[in-house]
Protein backbone atom coordinates (compact mmCIF):
# COMPACT_ATOMS: atom_id res chain seq x y z
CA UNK A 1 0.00 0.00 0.00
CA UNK A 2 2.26 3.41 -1.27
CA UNK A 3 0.20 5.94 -0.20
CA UNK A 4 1.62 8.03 -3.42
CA UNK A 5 2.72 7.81 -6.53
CA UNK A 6 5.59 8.66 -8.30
CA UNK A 7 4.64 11.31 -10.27
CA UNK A 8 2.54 12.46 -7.18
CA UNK A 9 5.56 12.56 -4.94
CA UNK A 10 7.74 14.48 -7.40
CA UNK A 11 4.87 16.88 -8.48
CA UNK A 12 4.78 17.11 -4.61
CA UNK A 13 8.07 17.82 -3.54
CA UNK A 14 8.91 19.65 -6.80
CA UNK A 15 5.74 22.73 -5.48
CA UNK A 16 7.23 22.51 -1.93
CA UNK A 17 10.49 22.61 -2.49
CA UNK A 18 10.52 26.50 -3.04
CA UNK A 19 8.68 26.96 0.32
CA UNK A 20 11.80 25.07 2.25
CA UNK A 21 14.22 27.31 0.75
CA UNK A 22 12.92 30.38 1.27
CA UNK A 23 12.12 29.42 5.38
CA UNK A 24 15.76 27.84 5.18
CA UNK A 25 16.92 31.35 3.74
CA UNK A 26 14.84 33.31 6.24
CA UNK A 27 15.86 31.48 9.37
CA UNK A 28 20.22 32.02 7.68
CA UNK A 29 19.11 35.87 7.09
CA UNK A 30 17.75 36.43 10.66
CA UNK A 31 20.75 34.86 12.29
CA UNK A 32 23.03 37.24 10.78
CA UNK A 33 20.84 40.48 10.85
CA UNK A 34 22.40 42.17 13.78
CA UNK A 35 19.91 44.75 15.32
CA UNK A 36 19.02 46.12 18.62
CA UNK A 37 15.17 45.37 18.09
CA UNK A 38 15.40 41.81 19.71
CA UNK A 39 11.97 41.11 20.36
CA UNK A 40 10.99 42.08 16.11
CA UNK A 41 13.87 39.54 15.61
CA UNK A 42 12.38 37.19 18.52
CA UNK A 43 9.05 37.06 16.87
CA UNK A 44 10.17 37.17 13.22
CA UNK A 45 12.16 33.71 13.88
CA UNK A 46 8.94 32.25 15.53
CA UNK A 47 6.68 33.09 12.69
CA UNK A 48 8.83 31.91 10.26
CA UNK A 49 9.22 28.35 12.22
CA UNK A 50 5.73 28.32 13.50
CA UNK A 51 4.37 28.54 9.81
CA UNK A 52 6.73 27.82 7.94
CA UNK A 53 5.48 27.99 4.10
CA UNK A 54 3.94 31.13 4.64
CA UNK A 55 6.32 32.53 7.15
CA UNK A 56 9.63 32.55 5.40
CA UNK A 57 7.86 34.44 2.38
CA UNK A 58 6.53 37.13 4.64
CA UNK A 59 9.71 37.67 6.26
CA UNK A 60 11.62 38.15 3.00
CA UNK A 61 9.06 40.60 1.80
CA UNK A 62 8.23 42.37 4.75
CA UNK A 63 10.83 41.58 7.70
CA UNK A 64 14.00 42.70 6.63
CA UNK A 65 12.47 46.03 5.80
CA UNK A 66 11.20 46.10 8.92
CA UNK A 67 14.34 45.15 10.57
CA UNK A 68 16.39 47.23 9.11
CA UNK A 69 13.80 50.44 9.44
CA UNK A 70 14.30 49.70 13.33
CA UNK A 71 17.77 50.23 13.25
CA UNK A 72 17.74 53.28 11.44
């Protein structure tokens, strides 16, 4: 009993796989931002691990200007 199929697993993972490298690239980016606004960075990291598809986009787009505004 395979619960998919070949082509379902690549079509899958192939639609994901974007999703894990942007979260992947988030959580790298926030570990070397170096600001004094440590609870934006506090809850930045836990949205982008606590939804992680989602979160990882949102941070790219909206996050680092945030971050950076906060340091200004």
């Amino acid at each position: 009993m395979v619960p998919f199929t070949l082509k379902e697993f690549i079509t899958v993972f192939l639609f994901s796989l974007p999703f894990v490298v942007l979260t992947f690239w988030a959580i790298i980016d926030l570990s070397r931002t170096q600001t004094k606004a440590i609870y934006t960075k506090f809850f930045w990291l836990a949205f982008v691990i606590l939804v992680p598809y989602i979160g990882g986009l949102c941070y790219l787009l909206f996050g680092r200007k945030v971050l950076k505004k906060k340091e200004a």
